[in-house]
C-alpha atoms as a PDB file:
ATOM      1  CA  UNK A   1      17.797  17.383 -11.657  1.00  0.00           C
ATOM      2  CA  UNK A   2      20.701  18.443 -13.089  1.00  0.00           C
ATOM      3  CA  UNK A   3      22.949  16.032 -15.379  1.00  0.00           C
ATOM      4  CA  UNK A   4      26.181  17.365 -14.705  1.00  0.00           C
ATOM      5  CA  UNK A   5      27.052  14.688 -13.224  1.00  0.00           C
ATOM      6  CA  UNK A   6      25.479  12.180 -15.106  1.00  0.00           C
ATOM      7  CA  UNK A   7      28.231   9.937 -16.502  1.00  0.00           C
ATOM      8  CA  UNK A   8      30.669  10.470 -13.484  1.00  0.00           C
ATOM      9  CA  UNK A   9      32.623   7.418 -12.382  1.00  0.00           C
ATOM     10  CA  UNK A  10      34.434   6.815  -8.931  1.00  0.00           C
ATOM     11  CA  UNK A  11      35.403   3.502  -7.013  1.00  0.00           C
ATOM     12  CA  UNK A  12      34.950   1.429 -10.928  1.00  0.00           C
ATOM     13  CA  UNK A  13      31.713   2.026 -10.700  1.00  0.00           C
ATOM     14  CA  UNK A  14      29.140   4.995 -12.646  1.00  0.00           C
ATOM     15  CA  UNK A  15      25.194   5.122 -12.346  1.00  0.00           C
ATOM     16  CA  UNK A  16      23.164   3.186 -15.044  1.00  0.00           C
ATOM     17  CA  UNK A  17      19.881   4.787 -13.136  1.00  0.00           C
ATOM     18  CA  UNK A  18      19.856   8.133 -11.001  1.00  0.00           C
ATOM     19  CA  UNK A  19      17.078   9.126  -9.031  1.00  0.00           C
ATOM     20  CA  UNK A  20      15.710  12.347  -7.945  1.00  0.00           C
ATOM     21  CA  UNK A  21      14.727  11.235  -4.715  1.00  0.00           C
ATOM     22  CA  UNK A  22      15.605  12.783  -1.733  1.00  0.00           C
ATOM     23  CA  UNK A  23      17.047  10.526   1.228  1.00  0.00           C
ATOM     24  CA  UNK A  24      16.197  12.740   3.572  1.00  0.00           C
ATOM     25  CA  UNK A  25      12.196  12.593   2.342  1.00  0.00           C
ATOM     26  CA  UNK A  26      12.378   8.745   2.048  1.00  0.00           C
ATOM     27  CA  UNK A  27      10.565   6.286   4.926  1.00  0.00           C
ATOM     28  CA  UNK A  28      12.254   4.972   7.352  1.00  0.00           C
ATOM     29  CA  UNK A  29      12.568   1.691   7.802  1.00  0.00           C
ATOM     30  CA  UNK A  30      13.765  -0.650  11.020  1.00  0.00           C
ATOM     31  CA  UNK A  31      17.604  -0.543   9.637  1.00  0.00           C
ATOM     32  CA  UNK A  32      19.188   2.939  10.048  1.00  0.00           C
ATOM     33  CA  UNK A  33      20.964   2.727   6.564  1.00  0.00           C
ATOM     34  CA  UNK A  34      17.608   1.296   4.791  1.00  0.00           C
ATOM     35  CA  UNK A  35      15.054   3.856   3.613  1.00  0.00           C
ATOM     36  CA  UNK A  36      11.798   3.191   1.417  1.00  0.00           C
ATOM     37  CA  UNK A  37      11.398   4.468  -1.765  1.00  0.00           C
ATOM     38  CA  UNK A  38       7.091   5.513  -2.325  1.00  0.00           C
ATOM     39  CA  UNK A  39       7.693   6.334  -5.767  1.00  0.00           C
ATOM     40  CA  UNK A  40       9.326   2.764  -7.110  1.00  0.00           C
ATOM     41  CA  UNK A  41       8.096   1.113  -4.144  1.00  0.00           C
ATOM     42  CA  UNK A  42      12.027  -0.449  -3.989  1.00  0.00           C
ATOM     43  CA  UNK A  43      14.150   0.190  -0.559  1.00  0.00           C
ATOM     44  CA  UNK A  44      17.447   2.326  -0.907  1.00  0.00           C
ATOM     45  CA  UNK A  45      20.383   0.909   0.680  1.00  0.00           C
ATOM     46  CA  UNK A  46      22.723   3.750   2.170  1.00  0.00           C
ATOM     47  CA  UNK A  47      26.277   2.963   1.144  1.00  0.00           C
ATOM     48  CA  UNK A  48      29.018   4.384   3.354  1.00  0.00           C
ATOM     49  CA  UNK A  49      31.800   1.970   2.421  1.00  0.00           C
ATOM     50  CA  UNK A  50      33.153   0.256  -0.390  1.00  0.00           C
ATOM     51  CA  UNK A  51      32.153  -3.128   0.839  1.00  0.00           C
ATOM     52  CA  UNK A  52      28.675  -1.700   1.708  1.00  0.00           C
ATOM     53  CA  UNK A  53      28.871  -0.578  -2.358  1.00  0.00           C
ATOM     54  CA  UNK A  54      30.299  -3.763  -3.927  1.00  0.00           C
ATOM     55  CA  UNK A  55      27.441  -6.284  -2.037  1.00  0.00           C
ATOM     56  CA  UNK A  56      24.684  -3.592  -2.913  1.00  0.00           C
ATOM     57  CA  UNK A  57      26.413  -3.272  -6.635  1.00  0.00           C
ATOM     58  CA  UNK A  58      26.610  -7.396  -7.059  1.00  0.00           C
ATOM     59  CA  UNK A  59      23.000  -7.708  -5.384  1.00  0.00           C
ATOM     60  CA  UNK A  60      21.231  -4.601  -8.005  1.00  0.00           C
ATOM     61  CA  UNK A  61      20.036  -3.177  -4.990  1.00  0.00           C
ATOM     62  CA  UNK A  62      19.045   0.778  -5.120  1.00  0.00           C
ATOM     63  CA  UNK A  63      21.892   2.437  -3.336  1.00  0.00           C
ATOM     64  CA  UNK A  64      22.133   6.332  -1.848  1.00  0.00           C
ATOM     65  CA  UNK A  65      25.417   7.328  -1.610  1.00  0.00           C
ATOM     66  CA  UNK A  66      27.354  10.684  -1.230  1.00  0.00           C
ATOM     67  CA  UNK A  67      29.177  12.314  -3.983  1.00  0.00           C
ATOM     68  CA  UNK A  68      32.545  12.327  -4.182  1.00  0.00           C
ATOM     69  CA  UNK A  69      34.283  15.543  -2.961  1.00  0.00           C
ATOM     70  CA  UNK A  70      31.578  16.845  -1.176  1.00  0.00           C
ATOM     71  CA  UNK A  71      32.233  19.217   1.365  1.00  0.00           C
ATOM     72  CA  UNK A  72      31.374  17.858   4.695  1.00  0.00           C
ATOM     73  CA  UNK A  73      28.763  20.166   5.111  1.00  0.00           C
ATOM     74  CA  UNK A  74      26.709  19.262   2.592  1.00  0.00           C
ATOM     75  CA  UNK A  75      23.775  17.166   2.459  1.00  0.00           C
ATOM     76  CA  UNK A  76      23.707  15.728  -0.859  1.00  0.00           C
ATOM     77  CA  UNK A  77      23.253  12.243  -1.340  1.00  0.00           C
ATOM     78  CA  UNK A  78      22.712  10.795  -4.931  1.00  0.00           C
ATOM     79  CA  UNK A  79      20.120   7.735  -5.277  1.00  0.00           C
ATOM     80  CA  UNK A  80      20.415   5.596  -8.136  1.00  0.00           C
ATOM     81  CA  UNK A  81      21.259   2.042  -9.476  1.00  0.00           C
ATOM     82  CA  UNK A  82      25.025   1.239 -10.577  1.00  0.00           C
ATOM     83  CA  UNK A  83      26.926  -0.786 -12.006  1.00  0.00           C
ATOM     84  CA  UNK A  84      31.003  -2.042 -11.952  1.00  0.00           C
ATOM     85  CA  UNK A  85      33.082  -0.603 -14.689  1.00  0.00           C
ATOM     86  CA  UNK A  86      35.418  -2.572 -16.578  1.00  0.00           C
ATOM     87  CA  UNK A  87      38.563  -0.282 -18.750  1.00  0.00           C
ATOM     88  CA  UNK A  88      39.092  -1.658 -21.809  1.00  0.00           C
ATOM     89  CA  UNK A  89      42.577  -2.379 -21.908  1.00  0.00           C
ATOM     90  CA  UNK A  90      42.467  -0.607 -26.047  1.00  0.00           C
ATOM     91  CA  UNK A  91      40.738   2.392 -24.554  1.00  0.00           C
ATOM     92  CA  UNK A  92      42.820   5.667 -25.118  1.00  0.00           C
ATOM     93  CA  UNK A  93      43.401   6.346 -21.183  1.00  0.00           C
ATOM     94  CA  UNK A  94      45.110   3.320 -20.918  1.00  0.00           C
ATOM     95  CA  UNK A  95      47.096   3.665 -24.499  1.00  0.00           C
ATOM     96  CA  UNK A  96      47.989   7.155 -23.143  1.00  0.00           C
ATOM     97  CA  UNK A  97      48.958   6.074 -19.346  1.00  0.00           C
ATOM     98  CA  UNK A  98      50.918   3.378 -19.449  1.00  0.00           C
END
């Protein structure tokens, strides 16, 4: 797997665990958004909102989600544990923003 996109933050929140699991090889479970995870033996919650993303977030539950800017024809779906950043309010982007 390739780390390019390792420390990559969107909606305040960046991976502290990324997977290379594939969603699409995962077992299905009885909920459509819920697949199981053979290799950890955890279940991976598909996250399509930000809602859907905050509960999983707040409940450390293994999330699949899509990357941001993905063209709609792609399939990739990153599988991983996050967690919510918080800014530092002395941190240079917000010295330099505001």
């Amino acid at each position: 797997m390739s780390n390019d996109h390792e420390d990559y933050q969107f909606r305040n929140c960046a991976f502290t665990f990324k997977c290379g699991a594939d969603w699409n090889k995962l077992d299905g479970t009885s909920t459509e958004n819920i697949r199981f995870c053979n290799i950890c033996q955890k279940q991976v919650h598909r996250c399509d909102t930000d809602d859907e993303l905050l509960f999983a977030i707040k409940s450390n539950l293994c999330i699949a989600i899509n990357p941001p800017f993905q063209k709609s024809n792609e399939s990739l779906v990153w599988i991983g544990s996050m967690r919510v950043v918080k800014h530092d309010q002395n941190s240079d982007e917000t010295k330099n923003g505001e």
